[in-house]
N, C-alpha and C. Protein backbone atom coordinates (compact mmCIF):
# COMPACT_ATOMS: atom_id res chain seq x y z
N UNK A 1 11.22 -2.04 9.92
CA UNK A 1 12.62 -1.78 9.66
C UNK A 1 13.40 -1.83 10.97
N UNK A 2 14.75 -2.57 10.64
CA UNK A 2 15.37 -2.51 12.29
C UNK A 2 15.98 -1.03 12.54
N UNK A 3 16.52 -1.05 13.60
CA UNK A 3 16.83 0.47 13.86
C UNK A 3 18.45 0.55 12.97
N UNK A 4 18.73 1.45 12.91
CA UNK A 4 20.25 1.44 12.01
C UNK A 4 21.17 2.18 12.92
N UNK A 5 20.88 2.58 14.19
CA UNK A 5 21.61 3.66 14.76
C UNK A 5 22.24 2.37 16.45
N UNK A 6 23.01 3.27 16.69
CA UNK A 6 23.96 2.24 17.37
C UNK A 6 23.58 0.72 17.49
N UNK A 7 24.14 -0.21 16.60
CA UNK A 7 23.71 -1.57 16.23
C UNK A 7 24.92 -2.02 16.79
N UNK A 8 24.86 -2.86 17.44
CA UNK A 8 25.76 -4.02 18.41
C UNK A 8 26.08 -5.49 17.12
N UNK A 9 27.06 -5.47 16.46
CA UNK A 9 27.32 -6.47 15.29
C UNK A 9 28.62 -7.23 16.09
N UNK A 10 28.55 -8.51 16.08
CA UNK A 10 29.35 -9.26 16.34
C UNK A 10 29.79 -9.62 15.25
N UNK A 11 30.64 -10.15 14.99
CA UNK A 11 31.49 -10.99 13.35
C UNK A 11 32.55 -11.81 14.23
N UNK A 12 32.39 -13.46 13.89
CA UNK A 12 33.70 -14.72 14.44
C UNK A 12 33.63 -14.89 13.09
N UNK A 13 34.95 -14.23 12.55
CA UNK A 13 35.93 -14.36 11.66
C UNK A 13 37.32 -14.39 11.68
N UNK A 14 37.86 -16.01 11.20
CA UNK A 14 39.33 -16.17 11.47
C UNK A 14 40.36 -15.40 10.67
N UNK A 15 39.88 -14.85 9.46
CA UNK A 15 40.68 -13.82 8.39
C UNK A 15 41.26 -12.92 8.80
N UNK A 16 42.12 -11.93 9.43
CA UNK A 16 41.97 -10.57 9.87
C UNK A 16 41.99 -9.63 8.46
N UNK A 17 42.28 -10.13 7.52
CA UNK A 17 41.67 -9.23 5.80
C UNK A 17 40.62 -9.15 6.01
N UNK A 18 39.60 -10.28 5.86
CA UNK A 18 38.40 -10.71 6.08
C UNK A 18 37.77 -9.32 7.07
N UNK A 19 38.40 -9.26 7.79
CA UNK A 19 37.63 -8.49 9.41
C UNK A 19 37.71 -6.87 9.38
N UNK A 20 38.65 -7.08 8.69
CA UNK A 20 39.13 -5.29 8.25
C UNK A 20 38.20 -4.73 7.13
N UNK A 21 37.89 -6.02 6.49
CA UNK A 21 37.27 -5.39 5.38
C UNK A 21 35.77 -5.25 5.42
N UNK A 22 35.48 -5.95 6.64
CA UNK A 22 34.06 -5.91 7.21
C UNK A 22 34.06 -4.70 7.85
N UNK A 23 35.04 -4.51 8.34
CA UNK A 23 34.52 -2.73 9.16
C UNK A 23 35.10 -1.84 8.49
N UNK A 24 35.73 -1.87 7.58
CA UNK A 24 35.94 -0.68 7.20
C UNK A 24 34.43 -0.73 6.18
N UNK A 25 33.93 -1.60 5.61
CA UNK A 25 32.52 -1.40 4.56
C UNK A 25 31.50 -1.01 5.91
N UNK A 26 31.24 -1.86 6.63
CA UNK A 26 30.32 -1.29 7.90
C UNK A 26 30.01 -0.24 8.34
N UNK A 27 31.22 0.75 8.73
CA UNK A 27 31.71 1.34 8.96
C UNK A 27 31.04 2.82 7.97
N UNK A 28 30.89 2.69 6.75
CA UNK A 28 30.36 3.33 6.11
C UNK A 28 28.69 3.45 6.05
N UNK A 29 28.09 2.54 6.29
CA UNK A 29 26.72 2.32 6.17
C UNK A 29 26.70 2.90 7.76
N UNK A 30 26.80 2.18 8.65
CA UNK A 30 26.68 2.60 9.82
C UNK A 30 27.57 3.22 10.91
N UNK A 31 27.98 3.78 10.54
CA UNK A 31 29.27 4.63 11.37
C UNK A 31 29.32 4.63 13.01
N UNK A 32 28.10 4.51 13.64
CA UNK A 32 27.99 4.35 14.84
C UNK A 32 27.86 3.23 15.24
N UNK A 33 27.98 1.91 14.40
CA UNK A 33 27.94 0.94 14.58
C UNK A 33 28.94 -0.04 15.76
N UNK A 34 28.90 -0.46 17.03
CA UNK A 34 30.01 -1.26 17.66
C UNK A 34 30.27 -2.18 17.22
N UNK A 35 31.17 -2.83 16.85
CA UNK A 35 31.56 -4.10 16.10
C UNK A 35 32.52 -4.91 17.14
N UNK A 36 32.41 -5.91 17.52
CA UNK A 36 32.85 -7.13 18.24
C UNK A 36 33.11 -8.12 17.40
N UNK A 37 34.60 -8.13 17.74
CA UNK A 37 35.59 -9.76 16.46
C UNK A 37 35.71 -10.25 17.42
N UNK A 38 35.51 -11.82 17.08
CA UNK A 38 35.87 -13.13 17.57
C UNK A 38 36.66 -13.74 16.49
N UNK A 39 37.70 -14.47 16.52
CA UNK A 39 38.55 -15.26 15.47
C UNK A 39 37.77 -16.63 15.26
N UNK A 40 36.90 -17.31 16.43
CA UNK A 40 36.54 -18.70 16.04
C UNK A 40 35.19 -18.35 16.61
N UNK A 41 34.03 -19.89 16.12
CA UNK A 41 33.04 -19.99 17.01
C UNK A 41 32.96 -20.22 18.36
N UNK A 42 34.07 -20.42 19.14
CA UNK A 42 34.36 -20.78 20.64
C UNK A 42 34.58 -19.41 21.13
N UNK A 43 34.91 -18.75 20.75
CA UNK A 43 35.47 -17.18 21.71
C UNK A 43 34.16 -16.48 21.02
N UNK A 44 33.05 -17.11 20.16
CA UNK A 44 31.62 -16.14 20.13
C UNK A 44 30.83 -16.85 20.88
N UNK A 45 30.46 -17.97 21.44
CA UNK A 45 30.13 -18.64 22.15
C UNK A 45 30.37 -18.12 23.52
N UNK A 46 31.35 -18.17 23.93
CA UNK A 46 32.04 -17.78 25.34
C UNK A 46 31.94 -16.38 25.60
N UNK A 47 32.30 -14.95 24.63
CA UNK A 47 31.68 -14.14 24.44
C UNK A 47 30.18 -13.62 24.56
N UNK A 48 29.36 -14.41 23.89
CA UNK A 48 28.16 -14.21 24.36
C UNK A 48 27.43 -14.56 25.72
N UNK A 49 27.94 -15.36 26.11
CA UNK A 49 27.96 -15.97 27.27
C UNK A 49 28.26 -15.50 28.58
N UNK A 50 29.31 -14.62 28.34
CA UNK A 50 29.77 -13.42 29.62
C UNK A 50 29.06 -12.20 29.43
N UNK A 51 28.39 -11.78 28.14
CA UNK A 51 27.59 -10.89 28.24
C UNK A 51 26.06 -10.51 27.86
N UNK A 52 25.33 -11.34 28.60
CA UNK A 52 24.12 -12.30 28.29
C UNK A 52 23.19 -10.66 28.76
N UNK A 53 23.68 -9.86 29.45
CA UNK A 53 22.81 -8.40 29.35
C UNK A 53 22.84 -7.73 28.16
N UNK A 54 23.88 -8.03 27.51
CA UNK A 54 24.53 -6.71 26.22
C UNK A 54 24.75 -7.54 25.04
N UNK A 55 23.84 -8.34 24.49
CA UNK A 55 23.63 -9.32 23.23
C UNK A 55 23.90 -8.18 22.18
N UNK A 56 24.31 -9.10 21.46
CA UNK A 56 24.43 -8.25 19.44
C UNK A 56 23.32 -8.19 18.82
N UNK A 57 22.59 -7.48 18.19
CA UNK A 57 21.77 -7.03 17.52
C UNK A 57 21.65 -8.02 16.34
N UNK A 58 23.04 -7.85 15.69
CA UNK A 58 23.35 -9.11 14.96
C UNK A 58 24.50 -10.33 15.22
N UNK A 59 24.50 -11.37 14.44
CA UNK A 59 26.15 -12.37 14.44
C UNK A 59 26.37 -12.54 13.05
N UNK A 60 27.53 -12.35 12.71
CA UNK A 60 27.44 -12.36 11.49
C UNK A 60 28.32 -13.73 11.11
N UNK A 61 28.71 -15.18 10.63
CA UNK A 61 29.36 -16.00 11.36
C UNK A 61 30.22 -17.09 10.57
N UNK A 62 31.48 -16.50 10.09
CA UNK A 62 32.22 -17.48 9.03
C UNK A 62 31.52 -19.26 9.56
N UNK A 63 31.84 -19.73 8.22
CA UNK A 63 31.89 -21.27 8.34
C UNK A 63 32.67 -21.94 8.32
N UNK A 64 33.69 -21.20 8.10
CA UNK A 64 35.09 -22.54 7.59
C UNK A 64 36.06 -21.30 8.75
N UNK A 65 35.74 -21.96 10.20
CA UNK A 65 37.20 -21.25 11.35
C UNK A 65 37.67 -22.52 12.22
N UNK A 66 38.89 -22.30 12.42
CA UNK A 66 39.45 -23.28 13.66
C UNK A 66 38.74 -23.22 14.75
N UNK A 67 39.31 -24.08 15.79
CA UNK A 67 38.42 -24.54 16.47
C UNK A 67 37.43 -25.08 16.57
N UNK A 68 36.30 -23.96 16.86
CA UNK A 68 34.51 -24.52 16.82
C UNK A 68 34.12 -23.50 15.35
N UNK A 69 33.82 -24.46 14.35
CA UNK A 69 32.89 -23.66 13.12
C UNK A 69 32.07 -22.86 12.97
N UNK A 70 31.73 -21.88 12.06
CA UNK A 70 30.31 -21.79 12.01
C UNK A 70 29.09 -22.60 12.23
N UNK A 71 29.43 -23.77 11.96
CA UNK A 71 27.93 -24.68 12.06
C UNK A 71 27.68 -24.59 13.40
N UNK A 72 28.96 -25.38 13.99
CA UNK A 72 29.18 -25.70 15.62
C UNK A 72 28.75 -24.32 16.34
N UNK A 73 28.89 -23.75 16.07
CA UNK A 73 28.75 -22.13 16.82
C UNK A 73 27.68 -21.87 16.90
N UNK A 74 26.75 -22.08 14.87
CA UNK A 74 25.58 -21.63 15.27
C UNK A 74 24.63 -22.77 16.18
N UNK A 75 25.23 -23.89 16.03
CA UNK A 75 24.35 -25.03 16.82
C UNK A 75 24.34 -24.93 17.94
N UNK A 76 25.38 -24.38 18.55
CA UNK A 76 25.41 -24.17 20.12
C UNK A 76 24.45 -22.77 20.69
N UNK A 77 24.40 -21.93 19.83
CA UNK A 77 23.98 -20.60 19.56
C UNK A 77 22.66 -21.01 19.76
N UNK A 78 22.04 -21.79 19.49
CA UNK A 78 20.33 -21.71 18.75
C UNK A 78 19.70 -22.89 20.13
N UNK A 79 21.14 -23.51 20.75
CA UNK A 79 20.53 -24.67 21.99
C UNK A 79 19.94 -24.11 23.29
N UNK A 80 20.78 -22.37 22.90
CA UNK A 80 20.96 -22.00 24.37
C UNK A 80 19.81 -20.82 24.66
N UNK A 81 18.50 -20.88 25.44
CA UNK A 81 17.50 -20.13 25.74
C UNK A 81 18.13 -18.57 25.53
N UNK A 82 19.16 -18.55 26.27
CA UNK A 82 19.13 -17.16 26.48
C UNK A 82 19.95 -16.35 25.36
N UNK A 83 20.18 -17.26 24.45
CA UNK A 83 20.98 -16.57 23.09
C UNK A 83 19.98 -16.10 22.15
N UNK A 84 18.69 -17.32 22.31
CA UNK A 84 17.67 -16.69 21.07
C UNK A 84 16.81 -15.37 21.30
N UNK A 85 17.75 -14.60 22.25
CA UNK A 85 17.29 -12.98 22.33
C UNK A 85 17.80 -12.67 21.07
N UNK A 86 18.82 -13.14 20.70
CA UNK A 86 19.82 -12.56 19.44
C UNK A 86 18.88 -12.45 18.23
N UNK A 87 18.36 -11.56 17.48
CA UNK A 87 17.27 -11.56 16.96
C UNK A 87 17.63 -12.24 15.57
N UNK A 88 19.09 -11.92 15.22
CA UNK A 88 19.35 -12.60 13.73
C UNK A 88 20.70 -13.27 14.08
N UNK A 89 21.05 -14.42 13.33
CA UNK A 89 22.46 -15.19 13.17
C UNK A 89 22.39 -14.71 11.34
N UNK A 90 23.20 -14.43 10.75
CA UNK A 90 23.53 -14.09 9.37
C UNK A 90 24.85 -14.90 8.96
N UNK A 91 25.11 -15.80 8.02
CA UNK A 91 26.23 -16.87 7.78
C UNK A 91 26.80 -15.82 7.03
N UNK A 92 28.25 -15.60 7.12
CA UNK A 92 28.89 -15.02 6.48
C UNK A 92 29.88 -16.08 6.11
N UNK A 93 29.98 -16.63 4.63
CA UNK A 93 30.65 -17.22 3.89
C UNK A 93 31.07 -17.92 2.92
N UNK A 94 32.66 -17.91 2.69
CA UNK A 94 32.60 -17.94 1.30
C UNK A 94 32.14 -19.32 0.60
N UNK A 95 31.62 -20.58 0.91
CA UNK A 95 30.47 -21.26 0.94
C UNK A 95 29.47 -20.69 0.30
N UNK A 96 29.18 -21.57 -0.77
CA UNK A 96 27.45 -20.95 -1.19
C UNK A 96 27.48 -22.44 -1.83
N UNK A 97 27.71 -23.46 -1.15
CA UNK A 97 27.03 -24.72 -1.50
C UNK A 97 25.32 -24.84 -0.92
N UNK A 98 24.93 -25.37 -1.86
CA UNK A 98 23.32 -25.72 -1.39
C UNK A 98 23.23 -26.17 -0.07
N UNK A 99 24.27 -27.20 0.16
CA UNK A 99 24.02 -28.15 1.43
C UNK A 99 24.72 -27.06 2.75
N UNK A 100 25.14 -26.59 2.44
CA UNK A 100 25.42 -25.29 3.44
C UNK A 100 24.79 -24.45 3.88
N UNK A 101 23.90 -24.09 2.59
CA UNK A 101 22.82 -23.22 2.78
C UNK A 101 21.93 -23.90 3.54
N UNK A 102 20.99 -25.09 2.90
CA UNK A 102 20.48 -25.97 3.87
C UNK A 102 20.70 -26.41 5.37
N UNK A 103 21.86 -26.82 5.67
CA UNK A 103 22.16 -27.07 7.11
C UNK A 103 21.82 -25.85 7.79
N UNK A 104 22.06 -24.79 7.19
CA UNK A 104 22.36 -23.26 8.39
C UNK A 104 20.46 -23.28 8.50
N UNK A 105 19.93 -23.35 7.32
CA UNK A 105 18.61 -22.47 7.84
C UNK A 105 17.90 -23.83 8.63
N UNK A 106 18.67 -24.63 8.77
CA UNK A 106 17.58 -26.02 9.45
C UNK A 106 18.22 -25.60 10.30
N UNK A 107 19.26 -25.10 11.74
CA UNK A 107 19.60 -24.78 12.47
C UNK A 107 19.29 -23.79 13.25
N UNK A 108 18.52 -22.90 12.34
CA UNK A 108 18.04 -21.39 12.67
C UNK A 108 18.67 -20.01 12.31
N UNK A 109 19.48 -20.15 11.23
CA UNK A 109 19.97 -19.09 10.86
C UNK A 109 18.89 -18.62 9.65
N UNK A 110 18.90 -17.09 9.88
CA UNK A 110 18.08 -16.17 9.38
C UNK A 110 18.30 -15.75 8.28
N UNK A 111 19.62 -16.02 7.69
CA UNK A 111 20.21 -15.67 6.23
C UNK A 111 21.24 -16.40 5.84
N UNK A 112 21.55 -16.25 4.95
CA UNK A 112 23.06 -17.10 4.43
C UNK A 112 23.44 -15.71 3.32
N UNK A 113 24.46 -15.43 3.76
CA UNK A 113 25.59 -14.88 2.97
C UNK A 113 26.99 -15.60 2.19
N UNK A 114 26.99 -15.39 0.87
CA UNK A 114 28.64 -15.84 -0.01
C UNK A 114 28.85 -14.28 0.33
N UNK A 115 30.20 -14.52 1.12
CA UNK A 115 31.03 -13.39 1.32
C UNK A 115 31.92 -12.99 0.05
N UNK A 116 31.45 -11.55 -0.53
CA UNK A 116 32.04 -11.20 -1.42
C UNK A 116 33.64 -10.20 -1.40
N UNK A 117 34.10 -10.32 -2.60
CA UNK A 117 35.40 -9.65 -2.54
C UNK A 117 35.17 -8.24 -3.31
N UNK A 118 34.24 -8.14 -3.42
CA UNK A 118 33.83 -6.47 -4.25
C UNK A 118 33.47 -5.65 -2.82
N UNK A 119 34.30 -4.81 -2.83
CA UNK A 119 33.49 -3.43 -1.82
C UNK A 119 31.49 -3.09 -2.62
N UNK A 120 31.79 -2.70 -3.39
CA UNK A 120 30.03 -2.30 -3.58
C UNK A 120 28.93 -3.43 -3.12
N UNK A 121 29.38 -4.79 -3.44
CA UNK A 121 28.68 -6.02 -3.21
C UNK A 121 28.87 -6.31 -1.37
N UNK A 122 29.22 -6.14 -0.82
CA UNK A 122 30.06 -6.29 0.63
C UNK A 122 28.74 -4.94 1.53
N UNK A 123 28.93 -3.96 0.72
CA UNK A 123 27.88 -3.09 0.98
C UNK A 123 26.60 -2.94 0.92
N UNK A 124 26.57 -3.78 0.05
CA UNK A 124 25.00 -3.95 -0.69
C UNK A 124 24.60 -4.55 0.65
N UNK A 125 25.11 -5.80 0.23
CA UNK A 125 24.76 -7.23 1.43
C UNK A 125 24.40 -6.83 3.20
N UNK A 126 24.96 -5.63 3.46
CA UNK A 126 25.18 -5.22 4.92
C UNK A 126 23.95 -4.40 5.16
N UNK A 127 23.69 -3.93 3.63
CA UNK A 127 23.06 -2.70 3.80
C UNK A 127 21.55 -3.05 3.99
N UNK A 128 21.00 -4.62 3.09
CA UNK A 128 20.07 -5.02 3.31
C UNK A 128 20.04 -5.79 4.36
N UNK A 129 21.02 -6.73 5.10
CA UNK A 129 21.09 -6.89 6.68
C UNK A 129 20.58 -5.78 7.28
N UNK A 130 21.10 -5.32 7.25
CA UNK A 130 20.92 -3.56 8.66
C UNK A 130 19.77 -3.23 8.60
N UNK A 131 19.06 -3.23 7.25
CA UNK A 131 17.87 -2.56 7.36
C UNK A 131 16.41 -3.34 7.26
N UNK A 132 17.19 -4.77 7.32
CA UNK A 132 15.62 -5.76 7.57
C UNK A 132 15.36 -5.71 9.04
N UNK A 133 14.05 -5.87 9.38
CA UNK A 133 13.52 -5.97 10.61
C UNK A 133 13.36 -7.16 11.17
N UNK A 134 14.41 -8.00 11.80
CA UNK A 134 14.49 -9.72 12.29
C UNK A 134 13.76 -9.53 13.05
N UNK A 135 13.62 -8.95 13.88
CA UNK A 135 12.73 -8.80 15.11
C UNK A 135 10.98 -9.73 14.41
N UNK A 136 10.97 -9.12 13.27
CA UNK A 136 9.48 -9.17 12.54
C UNK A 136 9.48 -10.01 11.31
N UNK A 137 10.59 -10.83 11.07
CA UNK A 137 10.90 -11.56 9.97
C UNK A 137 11.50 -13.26 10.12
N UNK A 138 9.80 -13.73 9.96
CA UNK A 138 10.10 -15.56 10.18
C UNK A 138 10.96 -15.78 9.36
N UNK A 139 11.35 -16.82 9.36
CA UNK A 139 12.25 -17.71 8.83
C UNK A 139 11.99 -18.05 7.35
N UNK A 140 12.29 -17.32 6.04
CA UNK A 140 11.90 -17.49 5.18
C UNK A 140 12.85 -18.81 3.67
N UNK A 141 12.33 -19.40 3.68
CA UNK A 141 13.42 -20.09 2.93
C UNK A 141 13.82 -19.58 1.45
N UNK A 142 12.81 -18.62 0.47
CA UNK A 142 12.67 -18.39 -0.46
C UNK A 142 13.78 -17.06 0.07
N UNK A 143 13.65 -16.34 0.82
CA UNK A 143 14.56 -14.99 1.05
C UNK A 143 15.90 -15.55 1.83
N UNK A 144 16.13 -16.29 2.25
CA UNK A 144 17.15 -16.91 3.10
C UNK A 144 18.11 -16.80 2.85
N UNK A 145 19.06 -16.80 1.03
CA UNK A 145 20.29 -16.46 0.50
C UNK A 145 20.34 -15.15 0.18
N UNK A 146 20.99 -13.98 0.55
CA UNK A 146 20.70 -12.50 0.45
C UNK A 146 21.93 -12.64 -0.55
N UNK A 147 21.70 -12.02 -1.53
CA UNK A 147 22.48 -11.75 -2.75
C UNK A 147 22.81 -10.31 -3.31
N UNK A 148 23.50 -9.55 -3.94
CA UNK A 148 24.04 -8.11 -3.94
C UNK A 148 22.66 -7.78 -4.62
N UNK A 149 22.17 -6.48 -4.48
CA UNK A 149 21.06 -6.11 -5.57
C UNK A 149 22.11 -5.05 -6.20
């Protein structure tokens, strides 16, 4: 199990609804949680990049943002040695095409999320993020789409 107590969560999400509504649900599961917004994949990129001592625990990582995408983000994400400390990339979005799903986990992302508009479902989804152990969890393709339980 990963640890649940001060968790370092990044989220590059261009929504600011979107972003509010991620921490205020977060926020509940993990209250001590630090949360770091980026609006695009270029300012999480560049972000991670200036703080290559103090990585996120998690990224959580829209697909559809200006600038540099989710894809682009996570592709740059997964090129760079010193990012794959980052133990999980998690796709957050509202995307749940197959071929979306596909591209992310051939890239190296650890999950794919359809970002939901239900608070209980929003919770669910975070709640089984937070408490899987990436550290200890290959790349599974059968578990790869995390869905509300």
């Amino acid at each position: 199990m990963q640890k649940t107590t001060n968790l370092k969560i990044a989220l590059a999400e261009d929504d600011e609804d979107d972003r509010e509504f991620f921490q205020e649900v977060l926020m509940t599961i993990a209250p001590d949680a630090t949360l770091k917004f980026y609006k695009n994949g270029l300012e999480l990129v560049n972000g991670l990049s200036e703080n290559i001592e103090d990585l996120p625990d998690i990224v959580f990582l829209d697909l559809n943002m200006p600038v540099m995408n989710g894809i682009q983000a996570l592709e740059e994400i997964r090129s760079k040695e010193f990012f794959k400390k980052i133990p999980v990339i998690a796709i957050y979005s509202t995307s749940a095409l197959e071929t979306d799903q596909q591209k992310t986990f051939r890239l190296g992302a650890d999950a794919f999320l359809s970002k939901p508009n239900d608070y209980r479902d929003l919770k669910s989804l975070l709640q089984q993020v937070i408490e899987t152990d990436w550290k200890n969890k290959g790349p599974e393709k059968l578990n790869f789409v995390i869905t509300p339980e």
